[in-house]
C-alpha atoms as a PDB file:
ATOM      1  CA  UNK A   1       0.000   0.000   0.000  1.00  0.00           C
ATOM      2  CA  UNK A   2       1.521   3.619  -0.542  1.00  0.00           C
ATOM      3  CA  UNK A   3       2.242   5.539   2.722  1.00  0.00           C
ATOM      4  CA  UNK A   4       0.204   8.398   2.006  1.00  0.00           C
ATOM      5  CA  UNK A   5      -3.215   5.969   1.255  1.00  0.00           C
ATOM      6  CA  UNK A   6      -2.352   3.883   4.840  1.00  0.00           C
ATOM      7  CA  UNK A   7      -1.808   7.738   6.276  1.00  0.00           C
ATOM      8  CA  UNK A   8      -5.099   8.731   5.030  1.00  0.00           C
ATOM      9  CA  UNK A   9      -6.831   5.212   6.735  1.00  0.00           C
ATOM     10  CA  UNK A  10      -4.613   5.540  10.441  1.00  0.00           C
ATOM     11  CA  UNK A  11      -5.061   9.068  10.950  1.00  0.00           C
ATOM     12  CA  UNK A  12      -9.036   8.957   9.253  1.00  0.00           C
ATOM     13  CA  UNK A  13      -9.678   6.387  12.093  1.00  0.00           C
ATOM     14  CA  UNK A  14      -7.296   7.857  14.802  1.00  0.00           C
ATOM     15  CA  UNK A  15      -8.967  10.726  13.887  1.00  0.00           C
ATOM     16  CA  UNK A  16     -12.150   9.771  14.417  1.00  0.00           C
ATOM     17  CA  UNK A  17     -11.706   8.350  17.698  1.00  0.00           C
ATOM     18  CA  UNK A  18     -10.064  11.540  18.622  1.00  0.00           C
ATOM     19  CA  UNK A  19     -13.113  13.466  17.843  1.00  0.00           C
ATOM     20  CA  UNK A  20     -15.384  11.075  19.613  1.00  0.00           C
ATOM     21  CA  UNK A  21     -13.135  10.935  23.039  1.00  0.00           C
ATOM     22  CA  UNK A  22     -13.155  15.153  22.991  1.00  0.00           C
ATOM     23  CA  UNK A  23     -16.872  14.963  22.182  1.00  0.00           C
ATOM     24  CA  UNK A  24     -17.828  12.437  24.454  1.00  0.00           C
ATOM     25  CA  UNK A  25     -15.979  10.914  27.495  1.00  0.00           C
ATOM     26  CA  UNK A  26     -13.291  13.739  27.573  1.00  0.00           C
ATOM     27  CA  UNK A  27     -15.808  16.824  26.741  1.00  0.00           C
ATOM     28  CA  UNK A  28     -14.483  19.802  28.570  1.00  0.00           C
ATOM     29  CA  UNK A  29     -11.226  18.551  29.321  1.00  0.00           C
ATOM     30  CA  UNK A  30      -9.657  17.714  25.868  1.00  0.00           C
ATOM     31  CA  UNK A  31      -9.630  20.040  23.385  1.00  0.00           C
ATOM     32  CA  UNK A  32      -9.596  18.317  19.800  1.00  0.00           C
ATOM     33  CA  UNK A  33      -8.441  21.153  18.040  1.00  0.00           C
ATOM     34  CA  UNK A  34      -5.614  21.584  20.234  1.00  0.00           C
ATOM     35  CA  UNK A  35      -5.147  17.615  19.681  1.00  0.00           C
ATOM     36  CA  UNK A  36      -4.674  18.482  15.821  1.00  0.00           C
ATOM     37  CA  UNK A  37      -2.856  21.396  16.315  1.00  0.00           C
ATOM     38  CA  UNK A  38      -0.101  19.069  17.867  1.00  0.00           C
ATOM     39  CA  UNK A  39      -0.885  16.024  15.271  1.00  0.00           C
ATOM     40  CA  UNK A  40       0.174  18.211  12.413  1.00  0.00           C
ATOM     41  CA  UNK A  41       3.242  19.336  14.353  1.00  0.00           C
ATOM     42  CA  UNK A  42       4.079  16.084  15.123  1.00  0.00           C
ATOM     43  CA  UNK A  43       4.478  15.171  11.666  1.00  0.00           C
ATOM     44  CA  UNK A  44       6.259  18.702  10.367  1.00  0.00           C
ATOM     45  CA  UNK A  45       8.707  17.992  12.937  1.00  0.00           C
ATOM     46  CA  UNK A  46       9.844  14.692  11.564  1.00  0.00           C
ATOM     47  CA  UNK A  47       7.040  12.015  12.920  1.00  0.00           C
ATOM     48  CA  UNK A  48       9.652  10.452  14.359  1.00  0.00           C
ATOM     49  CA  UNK A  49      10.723   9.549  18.320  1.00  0.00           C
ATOM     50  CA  UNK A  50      12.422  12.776  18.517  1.00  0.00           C
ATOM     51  CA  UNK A  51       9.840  14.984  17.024  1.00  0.00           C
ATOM     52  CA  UNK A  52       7.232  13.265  19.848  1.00  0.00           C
ATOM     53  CA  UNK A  53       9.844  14.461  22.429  1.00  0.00           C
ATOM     54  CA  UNK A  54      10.343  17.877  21.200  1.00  0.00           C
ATOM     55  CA  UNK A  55       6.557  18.013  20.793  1.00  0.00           C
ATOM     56  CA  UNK A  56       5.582  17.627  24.255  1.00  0.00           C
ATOM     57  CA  UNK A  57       8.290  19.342  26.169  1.00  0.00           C
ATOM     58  CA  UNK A  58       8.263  22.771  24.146  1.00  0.00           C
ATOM     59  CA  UNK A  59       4.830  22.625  23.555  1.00  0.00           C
ATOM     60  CA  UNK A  60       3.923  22.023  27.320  1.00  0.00           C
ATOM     61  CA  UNK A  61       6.549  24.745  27.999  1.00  0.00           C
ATOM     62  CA  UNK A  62       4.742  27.257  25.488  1.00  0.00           C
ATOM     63  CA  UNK A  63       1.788  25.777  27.508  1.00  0.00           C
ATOM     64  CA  UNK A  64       2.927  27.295  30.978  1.00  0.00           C
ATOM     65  CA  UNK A  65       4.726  30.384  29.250  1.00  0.00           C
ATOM     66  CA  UNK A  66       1.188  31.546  27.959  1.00  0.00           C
ATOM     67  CA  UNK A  67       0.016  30.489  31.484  1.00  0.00           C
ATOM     68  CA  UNK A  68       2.618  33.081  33.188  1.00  0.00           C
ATOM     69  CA  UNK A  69       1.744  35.992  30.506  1.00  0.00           C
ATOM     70  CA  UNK A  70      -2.248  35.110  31.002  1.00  0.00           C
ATOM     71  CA  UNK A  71      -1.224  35.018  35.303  1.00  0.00           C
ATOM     72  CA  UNK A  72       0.630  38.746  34.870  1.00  0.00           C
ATOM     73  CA  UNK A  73      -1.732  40.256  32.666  1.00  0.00           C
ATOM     74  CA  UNK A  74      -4.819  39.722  35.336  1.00  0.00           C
ATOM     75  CA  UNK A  75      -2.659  40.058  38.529  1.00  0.00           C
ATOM     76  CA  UNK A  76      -0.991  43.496  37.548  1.00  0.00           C
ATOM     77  CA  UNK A  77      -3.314  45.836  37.195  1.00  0.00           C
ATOM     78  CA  UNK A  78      -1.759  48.574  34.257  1.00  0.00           C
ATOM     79  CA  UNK A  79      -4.477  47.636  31.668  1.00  0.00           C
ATOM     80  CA  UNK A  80      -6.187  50.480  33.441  1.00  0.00           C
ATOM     81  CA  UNK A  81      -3.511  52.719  32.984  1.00  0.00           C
ATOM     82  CA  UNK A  82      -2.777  51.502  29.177  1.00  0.00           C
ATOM     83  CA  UNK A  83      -5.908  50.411  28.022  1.00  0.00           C
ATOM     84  CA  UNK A  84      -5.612  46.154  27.737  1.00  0.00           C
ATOM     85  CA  UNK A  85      -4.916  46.220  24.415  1.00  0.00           C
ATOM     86  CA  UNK A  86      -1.356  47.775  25.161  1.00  0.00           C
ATOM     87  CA  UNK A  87      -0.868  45.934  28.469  1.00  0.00           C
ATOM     88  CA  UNK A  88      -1.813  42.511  26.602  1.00  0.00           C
ATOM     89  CA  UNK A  89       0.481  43.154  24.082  1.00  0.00           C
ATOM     90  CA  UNK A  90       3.446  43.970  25.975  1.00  0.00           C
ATOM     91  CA  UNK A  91       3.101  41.529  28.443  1.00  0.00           C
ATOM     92  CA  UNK A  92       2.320  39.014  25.278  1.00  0.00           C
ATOM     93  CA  UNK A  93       6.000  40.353  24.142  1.00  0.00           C
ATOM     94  CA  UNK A  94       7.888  39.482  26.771  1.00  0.00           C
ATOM     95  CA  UNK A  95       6.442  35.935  26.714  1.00  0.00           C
ATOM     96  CA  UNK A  96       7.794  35.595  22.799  1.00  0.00           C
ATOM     97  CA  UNK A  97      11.088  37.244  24.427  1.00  0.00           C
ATOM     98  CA  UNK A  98      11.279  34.415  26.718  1.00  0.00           C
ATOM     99  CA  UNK A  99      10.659  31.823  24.187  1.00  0.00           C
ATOM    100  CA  UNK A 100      12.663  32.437  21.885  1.00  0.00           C
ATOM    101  CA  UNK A 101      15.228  33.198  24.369  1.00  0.00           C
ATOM    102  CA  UNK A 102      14.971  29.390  26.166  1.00  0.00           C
ATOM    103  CA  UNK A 103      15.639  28.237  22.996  1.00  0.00           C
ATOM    104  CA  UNK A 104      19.455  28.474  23.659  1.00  0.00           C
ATOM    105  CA  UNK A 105      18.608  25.239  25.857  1.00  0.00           C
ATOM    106  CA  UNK A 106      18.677  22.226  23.507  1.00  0.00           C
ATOM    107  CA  UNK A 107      15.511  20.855  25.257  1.00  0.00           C
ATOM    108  CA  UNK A 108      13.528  23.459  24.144  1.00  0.00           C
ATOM    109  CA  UNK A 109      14.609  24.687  21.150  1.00  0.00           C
ATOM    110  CA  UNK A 110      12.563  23.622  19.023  1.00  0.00           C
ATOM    111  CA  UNK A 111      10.657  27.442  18.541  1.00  0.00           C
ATOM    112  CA  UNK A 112       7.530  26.316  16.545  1.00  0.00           C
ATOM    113  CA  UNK A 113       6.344  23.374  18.983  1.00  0.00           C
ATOM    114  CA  UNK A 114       6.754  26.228  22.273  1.00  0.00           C
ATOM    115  CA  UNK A 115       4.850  28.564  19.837  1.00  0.00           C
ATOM    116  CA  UNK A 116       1.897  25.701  18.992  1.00  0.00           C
ATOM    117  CA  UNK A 117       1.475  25.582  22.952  1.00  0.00           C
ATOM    118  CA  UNK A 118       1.307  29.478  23.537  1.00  0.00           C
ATOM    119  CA  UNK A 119      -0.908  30.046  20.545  1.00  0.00           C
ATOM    120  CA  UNK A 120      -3.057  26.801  21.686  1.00  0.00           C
ATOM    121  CA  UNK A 121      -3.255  28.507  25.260  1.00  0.00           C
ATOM    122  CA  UNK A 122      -4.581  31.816  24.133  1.00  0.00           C
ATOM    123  CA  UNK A 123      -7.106  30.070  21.996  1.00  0.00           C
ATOM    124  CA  UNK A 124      -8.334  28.374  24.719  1.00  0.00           C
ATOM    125  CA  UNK A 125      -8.629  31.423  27.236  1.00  0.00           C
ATOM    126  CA  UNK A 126      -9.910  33.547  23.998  1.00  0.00           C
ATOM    127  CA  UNK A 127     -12.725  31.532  23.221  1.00  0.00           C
ATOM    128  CA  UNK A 128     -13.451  30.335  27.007  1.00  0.00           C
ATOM    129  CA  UNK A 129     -14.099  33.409  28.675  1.00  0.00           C
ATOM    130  CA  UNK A 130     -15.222  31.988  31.775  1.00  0.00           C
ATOM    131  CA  UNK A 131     -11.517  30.077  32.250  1.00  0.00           C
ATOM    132  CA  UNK A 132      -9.849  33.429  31.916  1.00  0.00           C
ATOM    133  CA  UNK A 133     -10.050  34.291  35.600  1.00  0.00           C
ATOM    134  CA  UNK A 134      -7.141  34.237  38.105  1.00  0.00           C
ATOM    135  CA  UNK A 135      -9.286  31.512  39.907  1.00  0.00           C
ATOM    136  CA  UNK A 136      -9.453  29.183  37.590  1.00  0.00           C
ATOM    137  CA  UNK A 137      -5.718  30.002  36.319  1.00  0.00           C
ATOM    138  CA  UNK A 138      -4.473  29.307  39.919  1.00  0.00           C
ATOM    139  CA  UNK A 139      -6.423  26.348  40.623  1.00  0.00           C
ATOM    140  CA  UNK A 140      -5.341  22.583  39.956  1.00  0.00           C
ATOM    141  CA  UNK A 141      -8.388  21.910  37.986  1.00  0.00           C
ATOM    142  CA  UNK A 142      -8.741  20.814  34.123  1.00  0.00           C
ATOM    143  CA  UNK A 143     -10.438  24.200  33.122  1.00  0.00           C
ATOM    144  CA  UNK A 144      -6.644  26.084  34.000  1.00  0.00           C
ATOM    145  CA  UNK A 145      -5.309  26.272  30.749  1.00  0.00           C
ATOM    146  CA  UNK A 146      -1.709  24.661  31.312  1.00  0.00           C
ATOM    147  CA  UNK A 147      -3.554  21.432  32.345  1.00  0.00           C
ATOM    148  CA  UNK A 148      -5.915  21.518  29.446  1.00  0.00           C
ATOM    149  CA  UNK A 149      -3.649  22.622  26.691  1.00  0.00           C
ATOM    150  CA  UNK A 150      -0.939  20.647  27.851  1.00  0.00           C
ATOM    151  CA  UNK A 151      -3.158  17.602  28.062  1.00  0.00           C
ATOM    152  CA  UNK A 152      -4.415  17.675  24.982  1.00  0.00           C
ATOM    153  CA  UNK A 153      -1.062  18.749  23.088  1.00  0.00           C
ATOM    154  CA  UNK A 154       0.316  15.250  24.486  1.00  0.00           C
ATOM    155  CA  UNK A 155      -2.385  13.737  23.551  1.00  0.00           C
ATOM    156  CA  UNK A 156      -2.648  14.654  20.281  1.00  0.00           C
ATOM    157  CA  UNK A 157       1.295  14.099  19.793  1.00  0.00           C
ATOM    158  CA  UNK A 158       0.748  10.232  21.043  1.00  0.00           C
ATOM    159  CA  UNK A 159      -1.673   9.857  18.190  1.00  0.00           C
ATOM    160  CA  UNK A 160       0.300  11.325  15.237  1.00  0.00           C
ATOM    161  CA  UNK A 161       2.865   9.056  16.433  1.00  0.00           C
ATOM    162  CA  UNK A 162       0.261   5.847  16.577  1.00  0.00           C
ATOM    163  CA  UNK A 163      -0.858   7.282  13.311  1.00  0.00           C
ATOM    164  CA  UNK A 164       2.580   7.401  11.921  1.00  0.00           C
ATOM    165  CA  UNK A 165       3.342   3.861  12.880  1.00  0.00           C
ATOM    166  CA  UNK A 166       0.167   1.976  12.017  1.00  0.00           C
ATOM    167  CA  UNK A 167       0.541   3.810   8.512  1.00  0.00           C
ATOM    168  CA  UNK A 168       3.882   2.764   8.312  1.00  0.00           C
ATOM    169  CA  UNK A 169       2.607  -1.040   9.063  1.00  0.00           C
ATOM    170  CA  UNK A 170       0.582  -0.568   6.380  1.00  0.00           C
ATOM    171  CA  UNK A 171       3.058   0.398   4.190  1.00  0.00           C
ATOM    172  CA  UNK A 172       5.675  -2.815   4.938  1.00  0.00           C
ATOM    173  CA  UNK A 173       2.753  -5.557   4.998  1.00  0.00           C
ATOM    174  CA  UNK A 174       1.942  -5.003   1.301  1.00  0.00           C
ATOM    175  CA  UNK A 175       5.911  -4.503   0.376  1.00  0.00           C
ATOM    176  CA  UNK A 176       6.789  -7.822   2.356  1.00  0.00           C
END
């Protein structure tokens, strides 16, 4: 079989049961799009054992560096001095300063992955107002958005990989 048709069948029925387990047993606590979000990464970073590695540690570290900037922004109060707009962005800069800057560790230098968990993090507060509150940020529950995110970025990563090596089954069965 070629790769790309047993790609299309592993990650159609990963896929699928992806979408079912963040519609139905995991509602509220596993974000699918965040799930593909990492799937896609997974395989633009090599679909490999590496990339899965990289994957989770930078994104989970974009994760909790969104956390930080989301944690500053509501506990120091200048957005009414500067209008939130201006605080937001600032505060939104430093994050990316820090970022980019931890990339000079080898563990997380892999920019893009830390950038798919701070993008996925501000989605998630964005779109869930109610989760953007210092109370929920603060608290050890599965609505605080480095739990969440992070969650569902691993998860996501562990099926591109499945995806990647059922696919690749596919492939060697019909070449054997």
């Amino acid at each position: 079989m070629k790769n790309l048709n047993a790609l299309a069948i592993s990650i159609s029925v990963l896929g699928a049961l992806a979408t079912f387990l963040a519609l139905g047993p995991l509602s509220g606590v596993y974000l699918i799009w965040a799930a593909f979000v990492a799937w896609g990464a997974f395989f633009a970073l090599g679909a490999d054992t590496a990339a899965l590695q990289k994957l989770i540690v930078c994104g989970i570290f974009g994760a909790l560096v969104a956390w930080v900037v989301a944690v500053t922004i509501l506990s120091i109060p200048l957005a009414g001095a500067l209008g939130l707009p201006v605080w937001a962005a600032i505060a939104v800069g430093l994050g990316i300063v820090v970022v980019v800057l931890a990339a000079n560790f080898p563990a997380l230098a892999t920019i893009p992955a830390t950038v798919f968990g701070f993008a996925s993090s501000f989605a998630y507060l964005l779109q869930t107002p109610d989760v953007l509150k210092l109370e929920v940020l603060l608290s050890p529950s599965l609505k605080n958005s480095v739990v969440v995110v992070s969650l569902s970025l691993v998860v996501g990563a562990v099926f591109g990989m499945l995806s990647a090596r059922w696919g690749a089954a596919m492939t060697k069965q019909e070449a054997d």
